[in-house]
PDB file of N, CA and C in Angstrom:
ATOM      1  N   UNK A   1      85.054  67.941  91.808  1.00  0.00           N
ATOM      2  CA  UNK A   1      85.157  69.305  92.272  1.00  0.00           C
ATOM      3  C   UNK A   1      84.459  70.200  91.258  1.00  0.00           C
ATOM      4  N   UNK A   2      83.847  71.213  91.987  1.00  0.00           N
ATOM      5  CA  UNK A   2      83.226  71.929  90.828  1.00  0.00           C
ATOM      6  C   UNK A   2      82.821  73.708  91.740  1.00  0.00           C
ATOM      7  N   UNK A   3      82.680  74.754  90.587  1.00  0.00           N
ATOM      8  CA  UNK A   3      82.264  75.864  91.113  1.00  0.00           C
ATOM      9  C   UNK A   3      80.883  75.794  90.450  1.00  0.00           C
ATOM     10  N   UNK A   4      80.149  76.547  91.575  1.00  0.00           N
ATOM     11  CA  UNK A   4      78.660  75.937  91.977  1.00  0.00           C
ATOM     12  C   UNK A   4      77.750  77.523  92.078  1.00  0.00           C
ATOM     13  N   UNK A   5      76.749  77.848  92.168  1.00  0.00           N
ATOM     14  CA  UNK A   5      76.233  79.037  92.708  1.00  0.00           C
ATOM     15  C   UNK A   5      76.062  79.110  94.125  1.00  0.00           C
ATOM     16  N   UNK A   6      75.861  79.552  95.608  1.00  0.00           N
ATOM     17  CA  UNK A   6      75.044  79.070  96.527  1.00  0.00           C
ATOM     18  C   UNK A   6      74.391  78.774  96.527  1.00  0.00           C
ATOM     19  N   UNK A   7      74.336  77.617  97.537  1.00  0.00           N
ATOM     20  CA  UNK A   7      73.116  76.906  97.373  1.00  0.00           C
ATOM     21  C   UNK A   7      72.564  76.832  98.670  1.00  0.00           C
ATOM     22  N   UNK A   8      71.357  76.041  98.789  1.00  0.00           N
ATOM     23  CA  UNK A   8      70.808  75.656 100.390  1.00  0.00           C
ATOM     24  C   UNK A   8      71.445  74.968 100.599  1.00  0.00           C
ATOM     25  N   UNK A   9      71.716  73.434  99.717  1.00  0.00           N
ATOM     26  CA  UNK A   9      71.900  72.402 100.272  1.00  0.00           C
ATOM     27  C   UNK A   9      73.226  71.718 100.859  1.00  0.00           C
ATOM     28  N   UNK A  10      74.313  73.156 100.822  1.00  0.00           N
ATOM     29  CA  UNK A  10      75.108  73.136 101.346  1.00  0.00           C
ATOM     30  C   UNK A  10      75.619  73.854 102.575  1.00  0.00           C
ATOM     31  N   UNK A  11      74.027  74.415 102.974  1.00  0.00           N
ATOM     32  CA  UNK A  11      74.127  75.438 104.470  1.00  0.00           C
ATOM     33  C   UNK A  11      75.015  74.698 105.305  1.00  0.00           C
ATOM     34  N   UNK A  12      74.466  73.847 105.805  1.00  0.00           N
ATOM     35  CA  UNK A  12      75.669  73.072 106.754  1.00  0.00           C
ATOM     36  C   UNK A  12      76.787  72.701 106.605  1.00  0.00           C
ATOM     37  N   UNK A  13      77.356  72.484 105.730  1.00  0.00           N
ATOM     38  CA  UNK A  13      78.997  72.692 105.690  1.00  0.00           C
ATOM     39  C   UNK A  13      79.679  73.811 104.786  1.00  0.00           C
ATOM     40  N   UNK A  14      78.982  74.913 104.828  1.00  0.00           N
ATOM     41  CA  UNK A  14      79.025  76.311 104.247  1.00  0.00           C
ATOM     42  C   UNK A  14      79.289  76.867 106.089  1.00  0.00           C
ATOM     43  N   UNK A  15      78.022  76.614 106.761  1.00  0.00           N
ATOM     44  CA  UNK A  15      78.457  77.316 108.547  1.00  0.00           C
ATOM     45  C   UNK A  15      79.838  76.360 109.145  1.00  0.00           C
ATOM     46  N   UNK A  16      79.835  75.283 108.496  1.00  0.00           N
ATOM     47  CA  UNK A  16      81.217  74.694 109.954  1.00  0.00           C
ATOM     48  C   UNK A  16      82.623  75.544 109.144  1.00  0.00           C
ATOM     49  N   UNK A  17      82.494  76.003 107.629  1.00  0.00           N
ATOM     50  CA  UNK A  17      83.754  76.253 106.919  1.00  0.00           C
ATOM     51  C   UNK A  17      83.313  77.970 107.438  1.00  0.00           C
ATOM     52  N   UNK A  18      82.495  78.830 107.768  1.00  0.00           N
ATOM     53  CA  UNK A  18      82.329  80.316 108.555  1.00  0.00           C
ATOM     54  C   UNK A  18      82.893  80.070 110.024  1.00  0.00           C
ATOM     55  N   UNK A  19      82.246  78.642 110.553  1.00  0.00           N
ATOM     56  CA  UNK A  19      82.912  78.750 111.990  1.00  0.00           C
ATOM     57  C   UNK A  19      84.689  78.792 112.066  1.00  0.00           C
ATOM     58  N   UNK A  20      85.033  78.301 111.040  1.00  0.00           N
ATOM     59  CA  UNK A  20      86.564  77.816 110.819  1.00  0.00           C
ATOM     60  C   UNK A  20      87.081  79.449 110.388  1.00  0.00           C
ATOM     61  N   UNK A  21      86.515  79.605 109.399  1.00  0.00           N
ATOM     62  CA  UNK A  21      86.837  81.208 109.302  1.00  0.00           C
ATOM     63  C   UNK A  21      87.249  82.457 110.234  1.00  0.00           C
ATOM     64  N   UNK A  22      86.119  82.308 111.495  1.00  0.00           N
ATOM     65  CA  UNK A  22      85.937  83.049 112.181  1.00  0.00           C
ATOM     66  C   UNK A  22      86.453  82.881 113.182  1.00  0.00           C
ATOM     67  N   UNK A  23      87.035  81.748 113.352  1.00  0.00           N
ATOM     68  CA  UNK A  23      87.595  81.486 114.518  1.00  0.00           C
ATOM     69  C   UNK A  23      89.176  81.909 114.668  1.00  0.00           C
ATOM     70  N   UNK A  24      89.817  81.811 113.369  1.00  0.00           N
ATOM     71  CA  UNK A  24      91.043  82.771 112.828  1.00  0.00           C
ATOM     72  C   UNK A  24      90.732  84.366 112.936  1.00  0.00           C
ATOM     73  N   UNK A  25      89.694  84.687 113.014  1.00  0.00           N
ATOM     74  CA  UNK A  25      89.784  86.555 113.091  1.00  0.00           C
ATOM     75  C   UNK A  25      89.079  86.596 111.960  1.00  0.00           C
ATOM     76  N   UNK A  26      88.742  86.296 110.579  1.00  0.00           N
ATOM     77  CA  UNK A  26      87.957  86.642 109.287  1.00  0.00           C
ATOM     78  C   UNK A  26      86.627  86.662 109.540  1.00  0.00           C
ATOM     79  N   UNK A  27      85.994  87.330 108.421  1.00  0.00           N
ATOM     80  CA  UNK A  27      84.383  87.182 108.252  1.00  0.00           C
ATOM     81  C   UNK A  27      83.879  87.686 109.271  1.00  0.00           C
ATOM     82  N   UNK A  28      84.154  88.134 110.204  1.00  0.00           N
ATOM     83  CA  UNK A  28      83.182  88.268 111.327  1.00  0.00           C
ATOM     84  C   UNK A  28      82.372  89.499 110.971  1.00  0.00           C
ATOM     85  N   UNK A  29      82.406  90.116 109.890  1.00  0.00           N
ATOM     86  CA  UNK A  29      81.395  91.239 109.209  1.00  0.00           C
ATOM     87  C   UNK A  29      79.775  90.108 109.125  1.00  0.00           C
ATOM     88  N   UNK A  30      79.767  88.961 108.989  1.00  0.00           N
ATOM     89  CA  UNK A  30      79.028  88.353 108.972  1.00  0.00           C
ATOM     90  C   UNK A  30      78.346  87.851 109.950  1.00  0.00           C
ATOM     91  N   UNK A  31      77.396  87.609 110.159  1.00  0.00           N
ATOM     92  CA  UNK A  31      76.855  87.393 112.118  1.00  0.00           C
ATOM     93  C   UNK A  31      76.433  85.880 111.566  1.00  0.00           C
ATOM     94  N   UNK A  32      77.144  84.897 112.332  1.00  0.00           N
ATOM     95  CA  UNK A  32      77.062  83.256 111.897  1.00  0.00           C
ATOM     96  C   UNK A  32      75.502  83.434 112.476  1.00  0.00           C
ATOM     97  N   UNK A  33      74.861  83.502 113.355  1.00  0.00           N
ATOM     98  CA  UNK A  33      73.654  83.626 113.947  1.00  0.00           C
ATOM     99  C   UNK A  33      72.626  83.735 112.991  1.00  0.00           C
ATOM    100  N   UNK A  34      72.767  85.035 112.202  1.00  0.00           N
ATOM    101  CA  UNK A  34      71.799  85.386 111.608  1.00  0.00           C
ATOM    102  C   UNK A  34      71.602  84.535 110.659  1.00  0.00           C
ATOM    103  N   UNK A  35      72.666  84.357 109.800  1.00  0.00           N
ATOM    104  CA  UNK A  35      72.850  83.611 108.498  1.00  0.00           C
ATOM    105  C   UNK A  35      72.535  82.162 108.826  1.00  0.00           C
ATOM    106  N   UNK A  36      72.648  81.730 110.211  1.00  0.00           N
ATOM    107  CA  UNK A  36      72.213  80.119 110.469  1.00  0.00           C
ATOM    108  C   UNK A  36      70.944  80.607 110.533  1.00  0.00           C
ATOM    109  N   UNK A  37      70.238  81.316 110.930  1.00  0.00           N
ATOM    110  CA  UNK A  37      68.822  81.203 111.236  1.00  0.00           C
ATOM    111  C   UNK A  37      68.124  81.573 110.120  1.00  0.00           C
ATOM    112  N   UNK A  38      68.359  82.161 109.378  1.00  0.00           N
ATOM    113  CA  UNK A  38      67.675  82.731 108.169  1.00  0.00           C
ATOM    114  C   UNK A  38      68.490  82.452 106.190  1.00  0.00           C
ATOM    115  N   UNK A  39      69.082  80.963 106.117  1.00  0.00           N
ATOM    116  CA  UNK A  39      70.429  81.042 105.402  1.00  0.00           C
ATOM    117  C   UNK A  39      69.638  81.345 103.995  1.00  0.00           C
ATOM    118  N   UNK A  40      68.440  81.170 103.819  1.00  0.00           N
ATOM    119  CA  UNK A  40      67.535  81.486 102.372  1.00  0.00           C
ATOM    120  C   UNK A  40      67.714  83.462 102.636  1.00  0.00           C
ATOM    121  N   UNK A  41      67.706  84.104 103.280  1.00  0.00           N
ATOM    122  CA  UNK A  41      67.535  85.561 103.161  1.00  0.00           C
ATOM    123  C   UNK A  41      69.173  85.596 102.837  1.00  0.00           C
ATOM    124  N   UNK A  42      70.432  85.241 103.635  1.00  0.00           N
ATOM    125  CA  UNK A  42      71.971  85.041 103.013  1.00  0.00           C
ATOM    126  C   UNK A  42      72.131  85.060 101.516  1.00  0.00           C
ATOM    127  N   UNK A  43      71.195  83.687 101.107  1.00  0.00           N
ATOM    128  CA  UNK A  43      72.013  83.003  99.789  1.00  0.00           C
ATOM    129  C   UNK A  43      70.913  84.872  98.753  1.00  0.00           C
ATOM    130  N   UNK A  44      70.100  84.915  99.196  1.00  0.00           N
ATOM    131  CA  UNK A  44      69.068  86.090  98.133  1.00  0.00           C
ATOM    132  C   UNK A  44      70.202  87.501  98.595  1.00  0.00           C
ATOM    133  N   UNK A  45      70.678  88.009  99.433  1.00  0.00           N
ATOM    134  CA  UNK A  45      71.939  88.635  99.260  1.00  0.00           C
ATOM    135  C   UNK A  45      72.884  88.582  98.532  1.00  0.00           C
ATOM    136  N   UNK A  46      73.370  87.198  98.571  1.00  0.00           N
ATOM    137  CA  UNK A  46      74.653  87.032  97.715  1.00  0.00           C
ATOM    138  C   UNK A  46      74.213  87.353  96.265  1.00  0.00           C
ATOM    139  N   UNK A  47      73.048  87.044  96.047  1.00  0.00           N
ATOM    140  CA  UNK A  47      72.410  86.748  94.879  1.00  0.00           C
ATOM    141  C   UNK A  47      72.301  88.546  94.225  1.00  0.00           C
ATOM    142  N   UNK A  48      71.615  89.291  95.527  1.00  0.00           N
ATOM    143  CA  UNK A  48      71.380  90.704  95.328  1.00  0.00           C
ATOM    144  C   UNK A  48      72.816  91.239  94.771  1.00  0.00           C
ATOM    145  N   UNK A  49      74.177  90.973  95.599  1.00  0.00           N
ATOM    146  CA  UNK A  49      74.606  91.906  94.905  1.00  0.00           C
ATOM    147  C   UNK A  49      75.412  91.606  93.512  1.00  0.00           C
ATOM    148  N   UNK A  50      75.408  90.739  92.640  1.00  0.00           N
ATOM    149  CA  UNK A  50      75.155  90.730  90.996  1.00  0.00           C
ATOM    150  C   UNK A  50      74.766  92.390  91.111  1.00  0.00           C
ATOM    151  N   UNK A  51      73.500  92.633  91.373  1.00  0.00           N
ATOM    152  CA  UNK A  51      73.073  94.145  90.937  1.00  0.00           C
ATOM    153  C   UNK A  51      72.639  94.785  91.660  1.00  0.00           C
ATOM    154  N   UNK A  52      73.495  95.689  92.784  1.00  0.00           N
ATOM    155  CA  UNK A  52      73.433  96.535  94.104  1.00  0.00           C
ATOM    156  C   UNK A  52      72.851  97.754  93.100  1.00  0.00           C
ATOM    157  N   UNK A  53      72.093  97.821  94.588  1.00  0.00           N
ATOM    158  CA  UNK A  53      70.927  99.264  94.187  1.00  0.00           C
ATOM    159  C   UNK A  53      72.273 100.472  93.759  1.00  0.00           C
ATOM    160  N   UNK A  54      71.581 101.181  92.964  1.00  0.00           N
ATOM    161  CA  UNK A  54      72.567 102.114  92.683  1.00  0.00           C
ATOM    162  C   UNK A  54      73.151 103.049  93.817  1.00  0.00           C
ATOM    163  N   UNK A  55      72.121 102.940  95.068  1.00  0.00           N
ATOM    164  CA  UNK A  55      72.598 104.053  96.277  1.00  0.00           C
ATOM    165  C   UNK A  55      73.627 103.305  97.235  1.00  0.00           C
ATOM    166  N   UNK A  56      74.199 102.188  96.801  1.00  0.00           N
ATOM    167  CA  UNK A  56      74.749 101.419  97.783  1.00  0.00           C
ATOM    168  C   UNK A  56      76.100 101.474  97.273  1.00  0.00           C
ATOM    169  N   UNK A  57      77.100 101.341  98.401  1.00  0.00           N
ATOM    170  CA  UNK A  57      78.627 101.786  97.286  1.00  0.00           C
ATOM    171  C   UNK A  57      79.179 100.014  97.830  1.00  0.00           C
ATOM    172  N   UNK A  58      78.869  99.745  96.534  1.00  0.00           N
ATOM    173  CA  UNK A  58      79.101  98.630  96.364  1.00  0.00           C
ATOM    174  C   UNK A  58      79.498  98.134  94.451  1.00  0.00           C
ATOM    175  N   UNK A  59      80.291  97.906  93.844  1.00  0.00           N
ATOM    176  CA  UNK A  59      80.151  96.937  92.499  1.00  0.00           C
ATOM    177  C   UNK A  59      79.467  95.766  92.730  1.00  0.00           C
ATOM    178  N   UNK A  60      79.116  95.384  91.581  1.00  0.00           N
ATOM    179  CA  UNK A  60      78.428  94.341  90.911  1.00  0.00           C
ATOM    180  C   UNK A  60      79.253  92.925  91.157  1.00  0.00           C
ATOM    181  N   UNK A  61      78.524  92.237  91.426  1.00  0.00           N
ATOM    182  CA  UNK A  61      79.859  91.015  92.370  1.00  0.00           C
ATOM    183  C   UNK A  61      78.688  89.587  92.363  1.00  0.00           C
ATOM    184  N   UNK A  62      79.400  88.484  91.627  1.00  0.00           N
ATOM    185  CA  UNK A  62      79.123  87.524  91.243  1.00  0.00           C
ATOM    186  C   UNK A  62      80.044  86.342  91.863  1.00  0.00           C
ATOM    187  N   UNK A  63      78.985  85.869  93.263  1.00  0.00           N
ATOM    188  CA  UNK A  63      79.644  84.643  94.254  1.00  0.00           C
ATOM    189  C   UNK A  63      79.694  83.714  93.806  1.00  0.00           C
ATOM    190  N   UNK A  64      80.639  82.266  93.860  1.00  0.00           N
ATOM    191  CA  UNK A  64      80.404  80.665  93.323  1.00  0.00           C
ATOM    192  C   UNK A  64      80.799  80.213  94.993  1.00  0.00           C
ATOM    193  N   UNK A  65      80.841  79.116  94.863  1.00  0.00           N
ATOM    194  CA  UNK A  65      81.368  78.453  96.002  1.00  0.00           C
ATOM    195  C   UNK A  65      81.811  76.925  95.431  1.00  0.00           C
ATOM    196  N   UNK A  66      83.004  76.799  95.761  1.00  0.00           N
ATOM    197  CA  UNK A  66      83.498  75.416  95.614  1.00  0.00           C
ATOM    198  C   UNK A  66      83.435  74.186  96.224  1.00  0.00           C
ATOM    199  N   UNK A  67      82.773  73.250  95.371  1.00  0.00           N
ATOM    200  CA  UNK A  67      82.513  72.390  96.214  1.00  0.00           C
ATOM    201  C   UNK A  67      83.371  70.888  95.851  1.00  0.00           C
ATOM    202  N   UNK A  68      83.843  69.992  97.007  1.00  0.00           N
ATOM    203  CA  UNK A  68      84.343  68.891  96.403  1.00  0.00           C
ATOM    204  C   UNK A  68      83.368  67.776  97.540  1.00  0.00           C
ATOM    205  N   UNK A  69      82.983  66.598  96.760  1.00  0.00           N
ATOM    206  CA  UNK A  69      82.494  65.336  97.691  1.00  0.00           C
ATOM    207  C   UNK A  69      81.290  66.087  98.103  1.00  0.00           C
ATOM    208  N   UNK A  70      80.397  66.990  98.155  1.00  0.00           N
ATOM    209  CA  UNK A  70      79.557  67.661  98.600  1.00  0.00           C
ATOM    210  C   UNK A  70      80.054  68.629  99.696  1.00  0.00           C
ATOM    211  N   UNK A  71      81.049  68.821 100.003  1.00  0.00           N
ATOM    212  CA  UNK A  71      81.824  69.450 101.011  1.00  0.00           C
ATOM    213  C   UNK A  71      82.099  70.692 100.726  1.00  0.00           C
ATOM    214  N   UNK A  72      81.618  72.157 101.176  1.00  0.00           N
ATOM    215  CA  UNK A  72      82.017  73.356 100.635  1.00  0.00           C
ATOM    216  C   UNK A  72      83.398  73.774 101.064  1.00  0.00           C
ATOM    217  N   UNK A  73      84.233  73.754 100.063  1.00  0.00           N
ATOM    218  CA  UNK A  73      86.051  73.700 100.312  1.00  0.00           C
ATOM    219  C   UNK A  73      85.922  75.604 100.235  1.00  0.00           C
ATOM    220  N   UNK A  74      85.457  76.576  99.636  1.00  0.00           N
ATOM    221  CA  UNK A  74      86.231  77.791  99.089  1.00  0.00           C
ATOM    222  C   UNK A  74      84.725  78.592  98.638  1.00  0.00           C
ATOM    223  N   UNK A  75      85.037  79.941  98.370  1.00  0.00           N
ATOM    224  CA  UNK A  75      84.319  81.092  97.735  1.00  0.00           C
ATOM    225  C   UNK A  75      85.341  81.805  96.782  1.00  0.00           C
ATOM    226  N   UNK A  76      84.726  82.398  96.086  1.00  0.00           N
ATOM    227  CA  UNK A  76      85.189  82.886  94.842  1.00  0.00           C
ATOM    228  C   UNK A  76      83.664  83.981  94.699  1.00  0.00           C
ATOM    229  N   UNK A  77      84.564  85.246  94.317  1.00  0.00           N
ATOM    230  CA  UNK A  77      84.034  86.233  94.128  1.00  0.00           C
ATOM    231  C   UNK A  77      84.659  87.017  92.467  1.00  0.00           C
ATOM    232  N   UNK A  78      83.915  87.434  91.726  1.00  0.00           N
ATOM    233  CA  UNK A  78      84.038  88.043  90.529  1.00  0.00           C
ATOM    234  C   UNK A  78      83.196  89.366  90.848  1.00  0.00           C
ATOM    235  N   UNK A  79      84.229  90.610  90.237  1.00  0.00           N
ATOM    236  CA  UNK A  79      83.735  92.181  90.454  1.00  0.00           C
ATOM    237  C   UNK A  79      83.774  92.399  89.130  1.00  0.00           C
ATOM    238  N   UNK A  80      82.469  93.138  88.453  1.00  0.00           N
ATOM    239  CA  UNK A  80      81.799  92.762  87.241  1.00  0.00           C
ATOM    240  C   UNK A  80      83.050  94.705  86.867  1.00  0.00           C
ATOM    241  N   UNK A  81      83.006  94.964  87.508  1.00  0.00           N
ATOM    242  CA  UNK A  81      83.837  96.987  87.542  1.00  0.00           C
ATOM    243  C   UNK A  81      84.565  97.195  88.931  1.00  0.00           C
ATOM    244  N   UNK A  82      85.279  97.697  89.001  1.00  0.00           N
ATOM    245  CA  UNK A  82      86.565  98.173  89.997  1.00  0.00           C
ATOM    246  C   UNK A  82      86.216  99.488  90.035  1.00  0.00           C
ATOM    247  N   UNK A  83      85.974 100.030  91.647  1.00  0.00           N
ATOM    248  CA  UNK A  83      86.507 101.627  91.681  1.00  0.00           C
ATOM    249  C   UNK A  83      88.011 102.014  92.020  1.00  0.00           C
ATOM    250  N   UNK A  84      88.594 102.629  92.303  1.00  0.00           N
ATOM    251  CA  UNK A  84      89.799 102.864  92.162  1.00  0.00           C
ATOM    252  C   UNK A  84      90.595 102.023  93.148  1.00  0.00           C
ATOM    253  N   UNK A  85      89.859 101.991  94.144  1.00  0.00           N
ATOM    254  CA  UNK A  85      90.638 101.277  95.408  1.00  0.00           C
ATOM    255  C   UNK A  85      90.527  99.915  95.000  1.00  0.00           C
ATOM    256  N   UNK A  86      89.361  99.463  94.903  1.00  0.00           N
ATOM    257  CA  UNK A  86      88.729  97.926  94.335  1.00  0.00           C
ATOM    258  C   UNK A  86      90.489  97.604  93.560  1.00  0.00           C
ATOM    259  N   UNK A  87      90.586  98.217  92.245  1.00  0.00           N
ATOM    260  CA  UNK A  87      91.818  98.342  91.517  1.00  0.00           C
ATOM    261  C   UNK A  87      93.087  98.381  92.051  1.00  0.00           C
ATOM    262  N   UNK A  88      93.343  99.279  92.621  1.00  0.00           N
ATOM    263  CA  UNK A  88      94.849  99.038  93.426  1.00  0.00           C
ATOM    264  C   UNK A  88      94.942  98.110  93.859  1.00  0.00           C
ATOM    265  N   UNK A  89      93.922  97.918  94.816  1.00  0.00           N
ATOM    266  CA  UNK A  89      94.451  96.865  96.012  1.00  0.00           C
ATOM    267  C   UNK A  89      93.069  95.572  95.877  1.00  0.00           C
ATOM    268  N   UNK A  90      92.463  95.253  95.229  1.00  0.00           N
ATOM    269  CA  UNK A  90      91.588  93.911  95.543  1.00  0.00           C
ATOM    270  C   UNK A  90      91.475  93.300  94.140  1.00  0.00           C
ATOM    271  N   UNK A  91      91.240  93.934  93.298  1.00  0.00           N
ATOM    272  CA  UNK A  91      90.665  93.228  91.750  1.00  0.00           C
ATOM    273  C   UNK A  91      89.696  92.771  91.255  1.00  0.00           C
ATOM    274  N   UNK A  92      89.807  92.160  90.445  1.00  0.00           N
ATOM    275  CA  UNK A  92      88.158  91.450  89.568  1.00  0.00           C
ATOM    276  C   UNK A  92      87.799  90.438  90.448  1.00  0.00           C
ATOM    277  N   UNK A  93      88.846  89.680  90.833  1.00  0.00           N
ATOM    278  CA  UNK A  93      88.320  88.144  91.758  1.00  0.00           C
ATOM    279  C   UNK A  93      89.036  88.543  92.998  1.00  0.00           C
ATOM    280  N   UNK A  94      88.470  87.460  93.888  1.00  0.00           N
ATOM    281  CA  UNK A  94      88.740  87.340  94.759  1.00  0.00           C
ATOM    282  C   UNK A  94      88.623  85.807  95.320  1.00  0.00           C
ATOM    283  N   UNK A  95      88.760  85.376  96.450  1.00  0.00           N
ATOM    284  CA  UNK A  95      88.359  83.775  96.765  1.00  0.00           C
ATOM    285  C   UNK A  95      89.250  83.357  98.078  1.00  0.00           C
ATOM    286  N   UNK A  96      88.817  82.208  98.551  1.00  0.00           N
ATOM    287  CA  UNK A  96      88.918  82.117 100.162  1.00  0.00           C
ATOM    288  C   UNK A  96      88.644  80.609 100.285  1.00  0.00           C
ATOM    289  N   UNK A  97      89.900  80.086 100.770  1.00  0.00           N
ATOM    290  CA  UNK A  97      89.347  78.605 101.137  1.00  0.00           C
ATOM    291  C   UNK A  97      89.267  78.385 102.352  1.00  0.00           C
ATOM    292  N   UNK A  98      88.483  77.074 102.838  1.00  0.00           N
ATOM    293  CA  UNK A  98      88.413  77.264 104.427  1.00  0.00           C
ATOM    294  C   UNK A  98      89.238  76.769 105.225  1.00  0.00           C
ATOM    295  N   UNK A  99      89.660  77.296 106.424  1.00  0.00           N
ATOM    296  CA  UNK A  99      91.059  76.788 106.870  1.00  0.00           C
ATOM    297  C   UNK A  99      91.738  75.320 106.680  1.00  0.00           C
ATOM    298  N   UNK A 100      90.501  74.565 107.161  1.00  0.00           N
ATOM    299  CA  UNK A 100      90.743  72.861 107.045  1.00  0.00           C
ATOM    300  C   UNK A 100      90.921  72.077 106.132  1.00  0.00           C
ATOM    301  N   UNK A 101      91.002  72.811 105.035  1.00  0.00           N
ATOM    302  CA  UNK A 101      91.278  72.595 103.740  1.00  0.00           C
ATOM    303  C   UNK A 101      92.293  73.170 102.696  1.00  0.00           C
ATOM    304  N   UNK A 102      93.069  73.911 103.596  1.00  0.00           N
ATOM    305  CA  UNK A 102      93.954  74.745 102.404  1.00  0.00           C
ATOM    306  C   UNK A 102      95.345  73.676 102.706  1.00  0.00           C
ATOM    307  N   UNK A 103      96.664  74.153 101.922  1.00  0.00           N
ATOM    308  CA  UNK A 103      97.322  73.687 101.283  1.00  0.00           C
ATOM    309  C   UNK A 103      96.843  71.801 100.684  1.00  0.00           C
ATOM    310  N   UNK A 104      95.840  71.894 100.452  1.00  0.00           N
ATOM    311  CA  UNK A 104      95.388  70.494  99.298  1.00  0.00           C
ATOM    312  C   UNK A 104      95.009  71.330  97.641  1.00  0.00           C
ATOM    313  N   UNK A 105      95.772  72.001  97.401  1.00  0.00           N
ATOM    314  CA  UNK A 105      95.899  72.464  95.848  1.00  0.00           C
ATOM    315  C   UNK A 105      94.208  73.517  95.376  1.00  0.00           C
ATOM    316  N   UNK A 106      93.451  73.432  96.558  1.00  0.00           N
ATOM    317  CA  UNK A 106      92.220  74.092  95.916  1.00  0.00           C
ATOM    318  C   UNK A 106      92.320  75.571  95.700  1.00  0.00           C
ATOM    319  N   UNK A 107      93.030  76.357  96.217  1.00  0.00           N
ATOM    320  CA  UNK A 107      93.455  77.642  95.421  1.00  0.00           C
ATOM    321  C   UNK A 107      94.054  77.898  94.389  1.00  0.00           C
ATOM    322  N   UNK A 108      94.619  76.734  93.654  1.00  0.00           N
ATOM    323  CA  UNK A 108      95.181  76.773  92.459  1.00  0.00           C
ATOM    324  C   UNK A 108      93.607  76.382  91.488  1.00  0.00           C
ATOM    325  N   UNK A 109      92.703  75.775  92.287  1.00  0.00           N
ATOM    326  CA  UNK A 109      91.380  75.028  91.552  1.00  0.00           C
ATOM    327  C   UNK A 109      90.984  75.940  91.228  1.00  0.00           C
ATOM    328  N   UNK A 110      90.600  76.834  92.117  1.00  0.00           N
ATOM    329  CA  UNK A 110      89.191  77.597  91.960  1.00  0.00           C
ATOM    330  C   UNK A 110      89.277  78.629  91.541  1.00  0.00           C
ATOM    331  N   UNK A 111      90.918  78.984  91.455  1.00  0.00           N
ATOM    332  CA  UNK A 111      91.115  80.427  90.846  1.00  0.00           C
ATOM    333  C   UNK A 111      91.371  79.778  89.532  1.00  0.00           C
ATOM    334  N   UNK A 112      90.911  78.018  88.804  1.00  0.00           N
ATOM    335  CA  UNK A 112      91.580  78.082  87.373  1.00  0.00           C
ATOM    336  C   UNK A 112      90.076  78.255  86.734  1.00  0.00           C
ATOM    337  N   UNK A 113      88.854  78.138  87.963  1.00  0.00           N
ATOM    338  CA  UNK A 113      87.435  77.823  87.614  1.00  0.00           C
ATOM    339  C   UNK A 113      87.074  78.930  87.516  1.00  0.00           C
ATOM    340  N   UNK A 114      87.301  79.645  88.213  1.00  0.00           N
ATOM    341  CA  UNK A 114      86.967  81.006  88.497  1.00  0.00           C
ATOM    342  C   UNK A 114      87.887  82.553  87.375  1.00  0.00           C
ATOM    343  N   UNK A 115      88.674  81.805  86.590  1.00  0.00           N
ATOM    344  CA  UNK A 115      89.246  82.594  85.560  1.00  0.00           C
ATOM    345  C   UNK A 115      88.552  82.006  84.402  1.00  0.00           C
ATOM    346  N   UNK A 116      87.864  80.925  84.239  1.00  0.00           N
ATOM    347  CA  UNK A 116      86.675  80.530  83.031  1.00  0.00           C
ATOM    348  C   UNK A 116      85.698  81.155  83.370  1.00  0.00           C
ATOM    349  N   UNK A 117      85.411  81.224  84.592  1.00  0.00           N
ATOM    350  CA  UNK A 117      83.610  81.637  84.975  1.00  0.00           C
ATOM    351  C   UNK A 117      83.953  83.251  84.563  1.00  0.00           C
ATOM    352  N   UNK A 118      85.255  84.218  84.443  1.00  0.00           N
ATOM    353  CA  UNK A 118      85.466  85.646  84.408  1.00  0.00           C
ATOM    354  C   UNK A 118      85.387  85.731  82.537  1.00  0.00           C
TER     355      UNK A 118
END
C-alpha cells in the first residue's frame, strides 16, 4: 500500500472507484465523461491546483491517491492555508475511500500517510 501522486496508469480503476462514488450521490461536481475522455487534462488539474491562479477562490491543495495491489483504494487531499470556513468546518486534509473498499482499515492508512506527507 502506498500514497502515490496521480497517475495515468491508474485511470481505470481511478473511473470504476468515481463510478462507485457517484453512484452513492458524491463527486458528481465531476463529469465521469469528461475526465474518461480527456484523464491527462484531469490529472494537470489536480496538479494545477498545488498553485490556483490568484483570481480563483480556491487554496493551495496537494492530491495523493492510495493505492494497494495496483488498485486505487482512496484520495487524500492536503490544504497548504485554510480560509475561515475551510477552518471551521473542512481542515488541512481531507480523504475519501471508495465505497467497495471501506471498512478494510484504509482510512486509518491513508490518514497515517497522509499526516507524514503534511
Amino acid at each position: 500500500m502506498k500514497l502515490i501522486a496521480p497517475a495515468q496508469r491508474y485511470r481505470d480503476s481511478f473511473l470504476a472507484a468515481l463510478r462507485e462514488t457517484q453512484a452513492e450521490g458524491h463527486d458528481l461536481h465531476w463529469d465521469y465523461d469528461t475526465i474518461a475522455n480527456d484523464f491527462a487534462a484531469f490529472l494537470a488539474q489536480l496538479e494545477q491546483e498545488k498553485s490556483p491562479q490568484p483570481n480563483q477562490a480556491r487554496v493551495p491543495e496537494s492530491s495523493f491517491w492510495l493505492i494497494d495491489d495496483q488498485t486505487y483504494i482512496g484520495r487524500l487531499s492536503i490544504r497548504h492555508h485554510l480560509t475561515p470556513h475551510l477552518r471551521n468546518f473542512i481542515g488541512h486534509i481531507g480523504y475519501d475511500i471508495r465505497p467497495s473498499q471501506r471498512q478494510k482499515g484504509y482510512g486509518k492508512a491513508i490518514l497515517a500517510l497522509g499526516l507524514r506527507e503534511a
